[in-house]
C-alpha atoms as a PDB file:
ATOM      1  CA  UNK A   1       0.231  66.312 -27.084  1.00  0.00           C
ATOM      2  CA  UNK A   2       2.914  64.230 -25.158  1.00  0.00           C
ATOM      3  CA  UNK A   3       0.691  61.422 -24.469  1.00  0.00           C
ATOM      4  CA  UNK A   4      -1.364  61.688 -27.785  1.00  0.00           C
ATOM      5  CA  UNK A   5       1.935  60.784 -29.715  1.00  0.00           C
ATOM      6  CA  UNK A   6       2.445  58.116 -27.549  1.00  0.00           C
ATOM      7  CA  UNK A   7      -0.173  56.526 -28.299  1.00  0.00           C
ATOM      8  CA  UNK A   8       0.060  57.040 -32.045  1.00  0.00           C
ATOM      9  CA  UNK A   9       3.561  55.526 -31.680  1.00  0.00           C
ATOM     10  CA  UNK A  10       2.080  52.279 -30.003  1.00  0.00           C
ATOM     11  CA  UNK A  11      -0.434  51.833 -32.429  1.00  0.00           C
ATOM     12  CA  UNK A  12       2.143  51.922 -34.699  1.00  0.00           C
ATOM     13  CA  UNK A  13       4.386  49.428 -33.206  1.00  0.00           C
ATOM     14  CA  UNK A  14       1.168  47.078 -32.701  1.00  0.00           C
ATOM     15  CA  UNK A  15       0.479  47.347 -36.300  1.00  0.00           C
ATOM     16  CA  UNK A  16       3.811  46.776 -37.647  1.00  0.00           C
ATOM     17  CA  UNK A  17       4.243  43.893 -35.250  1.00  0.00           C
ATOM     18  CA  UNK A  18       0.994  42.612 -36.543  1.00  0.00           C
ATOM     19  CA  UNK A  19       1.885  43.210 -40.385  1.00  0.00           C
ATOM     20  CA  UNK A  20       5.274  41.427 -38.849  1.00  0.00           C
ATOM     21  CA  UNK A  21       3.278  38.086 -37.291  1.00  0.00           C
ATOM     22  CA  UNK A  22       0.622  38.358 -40.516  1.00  0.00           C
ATOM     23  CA  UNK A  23       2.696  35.689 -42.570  1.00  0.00           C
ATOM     24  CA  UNK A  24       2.691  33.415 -39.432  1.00  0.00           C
ATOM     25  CA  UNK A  25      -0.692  34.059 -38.460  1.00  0.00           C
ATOM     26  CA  UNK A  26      -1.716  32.746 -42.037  1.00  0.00           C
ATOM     27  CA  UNK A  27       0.585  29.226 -41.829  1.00  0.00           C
ATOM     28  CA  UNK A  28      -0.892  29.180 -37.936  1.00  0.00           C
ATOM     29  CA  UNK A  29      -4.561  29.080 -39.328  1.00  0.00           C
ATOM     30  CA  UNK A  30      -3.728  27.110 -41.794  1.00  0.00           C
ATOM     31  CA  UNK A  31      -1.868  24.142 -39.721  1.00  0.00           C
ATOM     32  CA  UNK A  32      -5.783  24.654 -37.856  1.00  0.00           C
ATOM     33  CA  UNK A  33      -7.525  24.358 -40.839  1.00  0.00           C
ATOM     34  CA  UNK A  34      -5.386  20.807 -41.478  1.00  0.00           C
ATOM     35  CA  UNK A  35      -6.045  19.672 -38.370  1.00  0.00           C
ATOM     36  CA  UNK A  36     -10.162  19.765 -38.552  1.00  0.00           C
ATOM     37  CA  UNK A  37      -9.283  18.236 -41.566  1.00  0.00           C
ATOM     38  CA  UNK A  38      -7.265  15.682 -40.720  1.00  0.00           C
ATOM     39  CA  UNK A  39      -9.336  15.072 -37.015  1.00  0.00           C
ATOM     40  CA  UNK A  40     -12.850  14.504 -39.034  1.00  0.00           C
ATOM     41  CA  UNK A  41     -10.804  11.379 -41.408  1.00  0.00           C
ATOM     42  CA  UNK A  42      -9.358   9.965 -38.664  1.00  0.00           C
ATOM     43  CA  UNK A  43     -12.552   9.969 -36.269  1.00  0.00           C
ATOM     44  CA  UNK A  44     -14.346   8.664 -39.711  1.00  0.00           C
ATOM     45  CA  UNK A  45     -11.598   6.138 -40.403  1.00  0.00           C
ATOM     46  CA  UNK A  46     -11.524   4.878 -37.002  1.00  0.00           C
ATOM     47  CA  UNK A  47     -15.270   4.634 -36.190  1.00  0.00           C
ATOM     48  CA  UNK A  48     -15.350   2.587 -39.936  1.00  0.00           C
ATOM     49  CA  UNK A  49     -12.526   0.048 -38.540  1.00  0.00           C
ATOM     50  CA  UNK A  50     -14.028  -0.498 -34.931  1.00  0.00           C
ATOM     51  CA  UNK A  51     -17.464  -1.222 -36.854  1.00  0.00           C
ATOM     52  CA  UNK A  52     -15.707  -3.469 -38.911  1.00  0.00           C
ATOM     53  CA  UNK A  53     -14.023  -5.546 -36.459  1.00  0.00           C
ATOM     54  CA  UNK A  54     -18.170  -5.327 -34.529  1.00  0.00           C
ATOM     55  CA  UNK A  55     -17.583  -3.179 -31.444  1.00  0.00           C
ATOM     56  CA  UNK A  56     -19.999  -1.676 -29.753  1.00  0.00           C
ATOM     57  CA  UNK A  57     -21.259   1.599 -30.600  1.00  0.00           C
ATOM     58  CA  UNK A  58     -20.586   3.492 -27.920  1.00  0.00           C
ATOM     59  CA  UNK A  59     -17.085   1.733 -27.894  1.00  0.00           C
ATOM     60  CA  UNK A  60     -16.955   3.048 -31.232  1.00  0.00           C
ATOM     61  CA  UNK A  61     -17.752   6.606 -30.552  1.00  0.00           C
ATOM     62  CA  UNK A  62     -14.998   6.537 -27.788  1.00  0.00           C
ATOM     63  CA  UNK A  63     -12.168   5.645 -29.847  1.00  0.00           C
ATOM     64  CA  UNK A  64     -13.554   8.093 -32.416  1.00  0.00           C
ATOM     65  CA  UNK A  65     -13.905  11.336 -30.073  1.00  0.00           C
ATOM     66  CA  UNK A  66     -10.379  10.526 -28.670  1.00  0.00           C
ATOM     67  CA  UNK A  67      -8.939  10.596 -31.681  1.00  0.00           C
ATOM     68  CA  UNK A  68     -10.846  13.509 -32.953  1.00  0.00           C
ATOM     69  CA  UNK A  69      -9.719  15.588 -29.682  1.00  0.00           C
ATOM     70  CA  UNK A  70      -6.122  13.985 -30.216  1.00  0.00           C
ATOM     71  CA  UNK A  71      -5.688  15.333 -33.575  1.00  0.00           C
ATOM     72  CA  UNK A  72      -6.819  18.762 -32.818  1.00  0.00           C
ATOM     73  CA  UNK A  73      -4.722  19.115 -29.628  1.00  0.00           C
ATOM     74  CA  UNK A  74      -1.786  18.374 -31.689  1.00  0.00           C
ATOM     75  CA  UNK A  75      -2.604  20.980 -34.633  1.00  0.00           C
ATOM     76  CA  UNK A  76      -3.707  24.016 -31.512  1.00  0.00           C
ATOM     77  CA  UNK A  77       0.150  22.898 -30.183  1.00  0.00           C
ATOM     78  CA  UNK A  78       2.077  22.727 -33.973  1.00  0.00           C
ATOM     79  CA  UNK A  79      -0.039  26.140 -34.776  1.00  0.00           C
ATOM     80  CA  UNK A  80       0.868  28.181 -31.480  1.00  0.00           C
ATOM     81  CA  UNK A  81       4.491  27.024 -31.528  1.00  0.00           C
ATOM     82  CA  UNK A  82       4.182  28.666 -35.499  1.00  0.00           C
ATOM     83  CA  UNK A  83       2.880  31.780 -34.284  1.00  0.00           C
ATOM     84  CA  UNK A  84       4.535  32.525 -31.152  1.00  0.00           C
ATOM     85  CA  UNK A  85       8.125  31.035 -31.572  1.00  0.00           C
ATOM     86  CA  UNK A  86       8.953  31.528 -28.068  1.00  0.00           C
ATOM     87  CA  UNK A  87       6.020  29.389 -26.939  1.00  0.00           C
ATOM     88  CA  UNK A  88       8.205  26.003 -26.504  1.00  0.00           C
ATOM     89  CA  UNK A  89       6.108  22.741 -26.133  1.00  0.00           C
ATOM     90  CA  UNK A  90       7.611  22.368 -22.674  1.00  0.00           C
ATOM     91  CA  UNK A  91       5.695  25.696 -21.582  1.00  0.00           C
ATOM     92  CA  UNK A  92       2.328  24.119 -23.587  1.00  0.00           C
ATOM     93  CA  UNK A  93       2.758  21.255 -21.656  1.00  0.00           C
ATOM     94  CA  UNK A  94       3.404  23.038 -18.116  1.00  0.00           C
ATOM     95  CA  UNK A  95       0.470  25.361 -18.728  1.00  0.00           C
ATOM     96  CA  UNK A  96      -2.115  22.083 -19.699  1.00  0.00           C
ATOM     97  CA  UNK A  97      -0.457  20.643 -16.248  1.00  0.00           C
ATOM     98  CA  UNK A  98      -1.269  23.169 -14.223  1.00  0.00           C
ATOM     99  CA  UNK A  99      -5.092  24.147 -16.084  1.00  0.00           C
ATOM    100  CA  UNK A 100      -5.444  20.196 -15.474  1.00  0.00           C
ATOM    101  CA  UNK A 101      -5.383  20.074 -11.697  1.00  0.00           C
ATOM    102  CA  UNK A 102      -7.570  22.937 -11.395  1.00  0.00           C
ATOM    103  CA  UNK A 103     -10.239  21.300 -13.915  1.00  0.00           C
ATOM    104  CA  UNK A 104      -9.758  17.941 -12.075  1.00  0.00           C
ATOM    105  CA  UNK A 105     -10.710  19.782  -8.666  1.00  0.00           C
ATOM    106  CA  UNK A 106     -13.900  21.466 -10.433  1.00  0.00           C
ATOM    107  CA  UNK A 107     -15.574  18.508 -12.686  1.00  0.00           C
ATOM    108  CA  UNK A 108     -14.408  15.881 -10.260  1.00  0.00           C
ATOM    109  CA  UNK A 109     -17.464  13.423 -10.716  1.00  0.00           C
ATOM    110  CA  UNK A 110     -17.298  14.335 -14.581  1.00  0.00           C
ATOM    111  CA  UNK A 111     -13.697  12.709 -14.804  1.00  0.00           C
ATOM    112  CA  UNK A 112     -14.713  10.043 -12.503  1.00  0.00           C
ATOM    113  CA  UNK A 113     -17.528   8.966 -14.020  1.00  0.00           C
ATOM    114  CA  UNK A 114     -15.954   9.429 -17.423  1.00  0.00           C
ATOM    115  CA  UNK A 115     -12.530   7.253 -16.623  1.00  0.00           C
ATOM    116  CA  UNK A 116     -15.572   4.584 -15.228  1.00  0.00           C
ATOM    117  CA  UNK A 117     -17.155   4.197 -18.454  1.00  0.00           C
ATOM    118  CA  UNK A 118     -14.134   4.147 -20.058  1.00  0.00           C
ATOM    119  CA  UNK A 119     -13.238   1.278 -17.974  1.00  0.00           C
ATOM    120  CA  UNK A 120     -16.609  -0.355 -17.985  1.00  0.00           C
ATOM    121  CA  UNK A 121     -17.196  -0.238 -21.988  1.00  0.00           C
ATOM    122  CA  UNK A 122     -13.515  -1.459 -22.458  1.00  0.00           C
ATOM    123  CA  UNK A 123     -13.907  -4.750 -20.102  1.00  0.00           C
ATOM    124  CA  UNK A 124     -17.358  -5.071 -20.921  1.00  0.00           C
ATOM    125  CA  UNK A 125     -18.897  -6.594 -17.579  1.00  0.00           C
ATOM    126  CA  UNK A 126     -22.270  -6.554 -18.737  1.00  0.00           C
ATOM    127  CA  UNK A 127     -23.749  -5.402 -22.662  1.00  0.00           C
ATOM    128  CA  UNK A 128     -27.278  -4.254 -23.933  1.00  0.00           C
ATOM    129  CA  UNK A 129     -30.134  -6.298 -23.507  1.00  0.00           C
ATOM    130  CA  UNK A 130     -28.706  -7.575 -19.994  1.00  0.00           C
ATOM    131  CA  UNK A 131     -30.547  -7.868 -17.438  1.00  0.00           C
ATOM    132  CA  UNK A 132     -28.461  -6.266 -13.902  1.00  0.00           C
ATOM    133  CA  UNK A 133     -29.054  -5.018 -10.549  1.00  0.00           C
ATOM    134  CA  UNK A 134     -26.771  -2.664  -8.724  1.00  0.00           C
ATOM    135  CA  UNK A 135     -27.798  -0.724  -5.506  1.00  0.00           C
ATOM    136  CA  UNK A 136     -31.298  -2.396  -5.610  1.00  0.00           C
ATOM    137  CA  UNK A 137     -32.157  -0.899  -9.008  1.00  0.00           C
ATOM    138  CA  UNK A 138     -32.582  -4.176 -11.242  1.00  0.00           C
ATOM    139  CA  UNK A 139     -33.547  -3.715 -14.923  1.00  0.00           C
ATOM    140  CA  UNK A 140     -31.977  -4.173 -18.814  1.00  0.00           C
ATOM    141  CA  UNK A 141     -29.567  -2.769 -19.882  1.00  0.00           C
ATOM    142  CA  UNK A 142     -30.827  -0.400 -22.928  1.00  0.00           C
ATOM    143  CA  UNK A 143     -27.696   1.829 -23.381  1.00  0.00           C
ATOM    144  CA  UNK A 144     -23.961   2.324 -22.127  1.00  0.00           C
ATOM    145  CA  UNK A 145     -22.412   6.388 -22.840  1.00  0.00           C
ATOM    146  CA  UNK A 146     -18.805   7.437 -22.005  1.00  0.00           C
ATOM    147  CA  UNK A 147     -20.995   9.147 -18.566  1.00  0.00           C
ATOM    148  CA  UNK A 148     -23.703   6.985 -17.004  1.00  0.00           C
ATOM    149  CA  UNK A 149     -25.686   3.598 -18.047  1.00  0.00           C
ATOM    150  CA  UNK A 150     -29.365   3.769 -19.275  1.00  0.00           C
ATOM    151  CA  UNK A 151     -31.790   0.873 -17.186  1.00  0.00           C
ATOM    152  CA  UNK A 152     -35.065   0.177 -18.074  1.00  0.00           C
ATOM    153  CA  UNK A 153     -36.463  -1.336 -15.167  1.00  0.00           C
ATOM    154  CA  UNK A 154     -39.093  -4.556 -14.742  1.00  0.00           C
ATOM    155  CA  UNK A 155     -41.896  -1.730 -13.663  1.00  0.00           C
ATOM    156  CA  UNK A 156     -41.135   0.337 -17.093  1.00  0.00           C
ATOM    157  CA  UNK A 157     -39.300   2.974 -15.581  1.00  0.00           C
ATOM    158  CA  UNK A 158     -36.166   4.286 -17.348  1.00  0.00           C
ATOM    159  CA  UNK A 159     -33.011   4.738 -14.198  1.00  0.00           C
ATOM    160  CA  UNK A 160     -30.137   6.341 -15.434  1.00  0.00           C
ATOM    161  CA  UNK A 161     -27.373   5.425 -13.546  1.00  0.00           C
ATOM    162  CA  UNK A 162     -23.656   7.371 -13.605  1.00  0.00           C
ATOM    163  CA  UNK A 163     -21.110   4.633 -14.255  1.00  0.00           C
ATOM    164  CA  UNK A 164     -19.081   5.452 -11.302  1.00  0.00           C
ATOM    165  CA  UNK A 165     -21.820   3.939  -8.957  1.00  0.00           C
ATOM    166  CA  UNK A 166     -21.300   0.735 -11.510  1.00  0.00           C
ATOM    167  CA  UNK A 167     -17.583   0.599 -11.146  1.00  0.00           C
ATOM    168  CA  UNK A 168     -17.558   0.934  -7.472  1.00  0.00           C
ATOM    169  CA  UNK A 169     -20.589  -1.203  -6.482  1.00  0.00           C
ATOM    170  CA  UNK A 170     -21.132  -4.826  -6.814  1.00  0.00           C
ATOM    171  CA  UNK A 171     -23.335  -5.646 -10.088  1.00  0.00           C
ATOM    172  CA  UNK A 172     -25.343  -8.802 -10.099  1.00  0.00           C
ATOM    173  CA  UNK A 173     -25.711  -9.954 -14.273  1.00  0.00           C
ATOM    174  CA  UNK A 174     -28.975 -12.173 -14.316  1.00  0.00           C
ATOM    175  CA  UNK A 175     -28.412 -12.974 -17.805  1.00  0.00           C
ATOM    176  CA  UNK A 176     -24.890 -13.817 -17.725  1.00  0.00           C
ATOM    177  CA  UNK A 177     -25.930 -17.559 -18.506  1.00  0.00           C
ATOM    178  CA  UNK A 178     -28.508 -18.510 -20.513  1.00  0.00           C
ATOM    179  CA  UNK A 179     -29.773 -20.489 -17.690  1.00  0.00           C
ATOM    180  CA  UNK A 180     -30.991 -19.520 -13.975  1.00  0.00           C
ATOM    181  CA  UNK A 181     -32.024 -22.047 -10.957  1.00  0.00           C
ATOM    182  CA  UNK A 182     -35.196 -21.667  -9.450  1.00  0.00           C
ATOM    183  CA  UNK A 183     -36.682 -22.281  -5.771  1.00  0.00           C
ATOM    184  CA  UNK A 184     -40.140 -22.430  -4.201  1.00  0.00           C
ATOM    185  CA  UNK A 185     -41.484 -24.440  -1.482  1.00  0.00           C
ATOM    186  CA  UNK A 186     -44.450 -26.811  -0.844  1.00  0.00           C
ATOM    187  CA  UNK A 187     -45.855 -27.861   1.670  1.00  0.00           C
ATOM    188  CA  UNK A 188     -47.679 -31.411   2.895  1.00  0.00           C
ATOM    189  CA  UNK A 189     -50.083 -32.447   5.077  1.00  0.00           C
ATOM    190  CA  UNK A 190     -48.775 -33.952   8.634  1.00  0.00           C
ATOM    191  CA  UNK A 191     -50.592 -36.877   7.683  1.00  0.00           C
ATOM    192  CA  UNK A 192     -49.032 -38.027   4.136  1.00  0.00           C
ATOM    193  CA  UNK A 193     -45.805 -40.097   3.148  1.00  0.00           C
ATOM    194  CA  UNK A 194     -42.770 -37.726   2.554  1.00  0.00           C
ATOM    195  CA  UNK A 195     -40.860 -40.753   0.309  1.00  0.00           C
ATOM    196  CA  UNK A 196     -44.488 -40.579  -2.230  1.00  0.00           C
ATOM    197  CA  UNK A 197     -44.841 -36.800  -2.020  1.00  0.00           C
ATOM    198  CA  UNK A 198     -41.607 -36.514  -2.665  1.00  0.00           C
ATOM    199  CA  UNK A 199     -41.718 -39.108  -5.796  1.00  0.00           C
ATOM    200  CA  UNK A 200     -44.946 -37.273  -7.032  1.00  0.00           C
ATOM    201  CA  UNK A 201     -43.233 -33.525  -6.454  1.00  0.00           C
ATOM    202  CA  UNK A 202     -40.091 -34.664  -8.633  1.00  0.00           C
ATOM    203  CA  UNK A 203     -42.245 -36.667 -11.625  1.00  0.00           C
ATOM    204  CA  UNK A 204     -44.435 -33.017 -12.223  1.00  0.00           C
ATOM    205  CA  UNK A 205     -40.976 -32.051 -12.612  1.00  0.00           C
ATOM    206  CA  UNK A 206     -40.079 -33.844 -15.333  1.00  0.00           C
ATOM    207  CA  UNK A 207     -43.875 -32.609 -17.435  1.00  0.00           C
ATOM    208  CA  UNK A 208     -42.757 -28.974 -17.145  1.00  0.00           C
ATOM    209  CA  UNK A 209     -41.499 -27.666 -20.615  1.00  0.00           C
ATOM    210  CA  UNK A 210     -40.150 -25.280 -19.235  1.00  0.00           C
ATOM    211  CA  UNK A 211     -37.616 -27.085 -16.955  1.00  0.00           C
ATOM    212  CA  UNK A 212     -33.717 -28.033 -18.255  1.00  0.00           C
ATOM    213  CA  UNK A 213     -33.604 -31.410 -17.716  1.00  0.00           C
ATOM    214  CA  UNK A 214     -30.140 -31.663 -18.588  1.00  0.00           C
ATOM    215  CA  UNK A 215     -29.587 -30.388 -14.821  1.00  0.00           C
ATOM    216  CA  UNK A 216     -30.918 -32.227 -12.185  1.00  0.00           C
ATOM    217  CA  UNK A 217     -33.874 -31.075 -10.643  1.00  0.00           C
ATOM    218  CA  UNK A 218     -33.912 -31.444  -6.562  1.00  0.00           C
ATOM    219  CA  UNK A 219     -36.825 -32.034  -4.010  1.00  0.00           C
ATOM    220  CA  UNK A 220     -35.717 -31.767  -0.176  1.00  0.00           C
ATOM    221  CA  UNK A 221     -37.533 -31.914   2.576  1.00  0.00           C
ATOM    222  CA  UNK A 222     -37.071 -28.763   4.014  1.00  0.00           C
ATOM    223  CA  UNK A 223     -38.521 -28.229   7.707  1.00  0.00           C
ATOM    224  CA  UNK A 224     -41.587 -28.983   9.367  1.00  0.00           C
ATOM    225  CA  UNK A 225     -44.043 -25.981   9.259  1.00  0.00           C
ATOM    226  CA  UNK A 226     -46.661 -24.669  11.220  1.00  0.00           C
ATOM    227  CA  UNK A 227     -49.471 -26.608   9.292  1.00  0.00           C
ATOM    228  CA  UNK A 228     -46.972 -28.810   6.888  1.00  0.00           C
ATOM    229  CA  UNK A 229     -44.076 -30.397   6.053  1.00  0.00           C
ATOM    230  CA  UNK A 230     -42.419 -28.583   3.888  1.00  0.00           C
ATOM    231  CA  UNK A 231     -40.161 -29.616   0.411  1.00  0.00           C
ATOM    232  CA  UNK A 232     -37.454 -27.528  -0.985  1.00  0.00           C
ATOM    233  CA  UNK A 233     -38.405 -27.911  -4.797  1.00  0.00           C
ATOM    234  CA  UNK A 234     -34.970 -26.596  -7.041  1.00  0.00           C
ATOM    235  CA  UNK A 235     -35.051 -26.795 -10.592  1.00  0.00           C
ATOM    236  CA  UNK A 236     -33.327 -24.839 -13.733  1.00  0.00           C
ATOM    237  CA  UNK A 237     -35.215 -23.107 -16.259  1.00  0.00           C
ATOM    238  CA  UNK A 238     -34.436 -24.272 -19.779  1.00  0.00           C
ATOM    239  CA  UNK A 239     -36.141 -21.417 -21.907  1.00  0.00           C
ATOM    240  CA  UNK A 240     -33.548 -18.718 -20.522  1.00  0.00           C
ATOM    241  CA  UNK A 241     -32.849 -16.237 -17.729  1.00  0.00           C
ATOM    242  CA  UNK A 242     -35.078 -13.046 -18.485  1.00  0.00           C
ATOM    243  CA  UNK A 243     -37.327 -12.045 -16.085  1.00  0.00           C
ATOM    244  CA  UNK A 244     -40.591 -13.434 -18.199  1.00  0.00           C
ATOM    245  CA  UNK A 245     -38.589 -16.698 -18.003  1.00  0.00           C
ATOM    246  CA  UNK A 246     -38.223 -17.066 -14.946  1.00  0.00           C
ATOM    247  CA  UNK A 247     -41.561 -16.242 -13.986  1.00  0.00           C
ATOM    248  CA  UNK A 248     -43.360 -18.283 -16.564  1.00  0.00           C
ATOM    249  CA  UNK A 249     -41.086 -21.410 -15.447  1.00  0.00           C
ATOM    250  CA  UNK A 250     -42.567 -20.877 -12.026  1.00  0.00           C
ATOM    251  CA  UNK A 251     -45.573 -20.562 -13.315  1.00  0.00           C
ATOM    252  CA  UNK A 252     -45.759 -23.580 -14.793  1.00  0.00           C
ATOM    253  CA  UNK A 253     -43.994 -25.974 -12.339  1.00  0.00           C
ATOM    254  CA  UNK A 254     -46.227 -24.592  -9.537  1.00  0.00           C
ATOM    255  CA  UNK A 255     -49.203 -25.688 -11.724  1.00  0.00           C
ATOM    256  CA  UNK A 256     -47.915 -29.263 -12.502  1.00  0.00           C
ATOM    257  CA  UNK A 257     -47.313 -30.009  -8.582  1.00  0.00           C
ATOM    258  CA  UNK A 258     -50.435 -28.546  -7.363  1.00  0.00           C
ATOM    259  CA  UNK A 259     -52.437 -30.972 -10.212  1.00  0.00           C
ATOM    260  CA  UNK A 260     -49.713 -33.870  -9.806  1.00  0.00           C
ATOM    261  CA  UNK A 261     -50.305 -33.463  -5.592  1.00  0.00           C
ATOM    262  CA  UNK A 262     -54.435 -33.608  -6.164  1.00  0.00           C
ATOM    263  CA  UNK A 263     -54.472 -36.260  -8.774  1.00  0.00           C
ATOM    264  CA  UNK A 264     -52.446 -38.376  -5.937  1.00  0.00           C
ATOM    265  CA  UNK A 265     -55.118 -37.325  -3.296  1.00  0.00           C
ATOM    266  CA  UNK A 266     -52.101 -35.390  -1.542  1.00  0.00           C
ATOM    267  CA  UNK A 267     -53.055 -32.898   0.674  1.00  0.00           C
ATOM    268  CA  UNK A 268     -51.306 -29.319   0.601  1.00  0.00           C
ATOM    269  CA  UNK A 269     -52.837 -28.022   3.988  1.00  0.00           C
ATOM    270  CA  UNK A 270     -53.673 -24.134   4.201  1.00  0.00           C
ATOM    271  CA  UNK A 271     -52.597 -22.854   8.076  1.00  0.00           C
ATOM    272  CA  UNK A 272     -55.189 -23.811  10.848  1.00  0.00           C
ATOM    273  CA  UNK A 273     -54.856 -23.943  14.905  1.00  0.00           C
ATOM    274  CA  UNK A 274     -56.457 -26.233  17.089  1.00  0.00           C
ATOM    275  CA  UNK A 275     -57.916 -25.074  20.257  1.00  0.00           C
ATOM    276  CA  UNK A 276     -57.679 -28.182  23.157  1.00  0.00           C
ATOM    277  CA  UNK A 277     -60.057 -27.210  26.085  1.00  0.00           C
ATOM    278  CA  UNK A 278     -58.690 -28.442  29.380  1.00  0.00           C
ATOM    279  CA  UNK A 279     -61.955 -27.695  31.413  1.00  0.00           C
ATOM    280  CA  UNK A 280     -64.525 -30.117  31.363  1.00  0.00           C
ATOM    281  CA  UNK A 281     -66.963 -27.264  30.831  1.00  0.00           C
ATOM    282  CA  UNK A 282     -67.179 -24.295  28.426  1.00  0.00           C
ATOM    283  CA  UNK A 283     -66.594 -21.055  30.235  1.00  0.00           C
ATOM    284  CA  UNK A 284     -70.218 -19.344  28.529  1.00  0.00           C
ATOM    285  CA  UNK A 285     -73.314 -21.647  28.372  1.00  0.00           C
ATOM    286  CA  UNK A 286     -73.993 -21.346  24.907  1.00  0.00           C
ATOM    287  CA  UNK A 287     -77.612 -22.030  25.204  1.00  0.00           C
ATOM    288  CA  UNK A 288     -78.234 -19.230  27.707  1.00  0.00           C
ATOM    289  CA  UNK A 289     -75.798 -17.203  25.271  1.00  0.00           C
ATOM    290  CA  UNK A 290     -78.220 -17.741  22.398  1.00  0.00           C
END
């Protein structure tokens, strides 16, 4: 009976202490119910000014979730400290210290690769359309989150990529300038004049379309080959840096110095060997052979 009244008694305190807390309760759900409020305008309000002012969109949606999660943070504090009066901002703070380092240990990569695409969409090394190799995946850029980059590569194939490896790996941007130099080599025959081939080589140069002749195209000779001597042929492309550019430029220049090299009567040799006997006399008698 002893222990059945005792529990009747602590029901009773729990109640009253709850009938106690109930007016504080109320103002504590209601500080939460001002802060959704007051999250979703200013995550609407901000994602309307960073449009405005033509960020990025997932720039955008950054600024917008932290200020969304900033708001709400402060209303879970302001509403806590309402209904427990004894829990002081200093012990909210501690107790988000604390839960922090554990988290950090667990969703390590999370955090890194979170802080990384914080970093990467706020410095903006490379944007959308780009075309960018990292760790010998080269492709466009088709979409940068807060957590990893989207490629698409040349073959079709979609790589996504968490933007820690971006951050902490060198990135090549092939479309940083609207402009990209090119290099291929031809080769002579032994037997013709470097100084004409070399005249002919640079005039198909200057037919190609798609050549920026507000550079300087170069033709070196290079080295002599195994069946030729070879030219160093440099040019840039003046109908941009994409990957289609660059190999329809190549396309093209290759064409105008292999018709440019035959309309001169130039040879471009294809690899033979000649075979010197020393002997006076074949080794097989061919006729006995046959």
């Amino acid at each position: 009976m002893n222990a059945l009244e005792t529990l009747i008694s602590s029901s009773r305190g729990m109640l009253e202490a709850a009938v106690t807390h109930l007016p504080m309760m109320a103002i504590g759900l209601f500080v939460l119910l001002l802060s959704w409020i007051a999250a979703r305008l200013a995550s609407a309000g901000i994602a309307r000014l960073t449009k405005r002012a033509g960020m990025r969109r997932s720039l955008t949606e950054l600024f917008a979730k932290t200020i969304y999660i900033g708001v709400w943070v402060a209303g879970i504090m302001i509403a806590s400290i309402t209904v427990f009066p004894s829990f002081t901002p200093g012990k909210i703070l501690t107790a988000l210290g604390l839960s922090s380092i554990a988290i950090g240990f667990a969703f390590k990569d999370i955090f890194e690769n979170f802080i990384a695409g914080i970093l990467i969409l706020l410095r903006e090394p490379f944007q959308i359309g780009d075309l960018i190799e990292c760790q010998d995946i080269e492709g466009s850029v088709e979409d940068i989150s807060i957590r990893d980059t989207h490629i698409r590569r040349l073959d079709g194939q979609r790589v996504v990529i968490p933007n820690s490896v971006l951050f902490k790996n060198p990135v090549t941007v092939r479309t940083d300038q609207k402009t990209r130099r090119i290099t291929v080599v031809c080769g002579v025959g032994y037997d013709e004049d470097v100084a004409e081939s070399r005249k002919v080589i640079q005039q198909a140069l200057e037919t190609a379309e798609s050549v920026n002749h507000d550079k300087p195209a170069q033709v070196f000779a290079r080295q002599f080959g195994a069946s030729s001597v070879d030219f160093e042929v440099t040019w840039w492309t003046g109908t941009g840096s994409k990957a289609a550019d660059i190999r329809g430029s190549r396309d093209e220049v290759i064409e105008a110095v292999k018709k440019a090299l035959d309309n001169a009567g130039i040879e471009i040799p294809y690899p033979y060997r000649t075979l010197t006997i020393k002997n006076e006399r074949l080794p097989i008698d061919l006729n006995e052979a046959a």
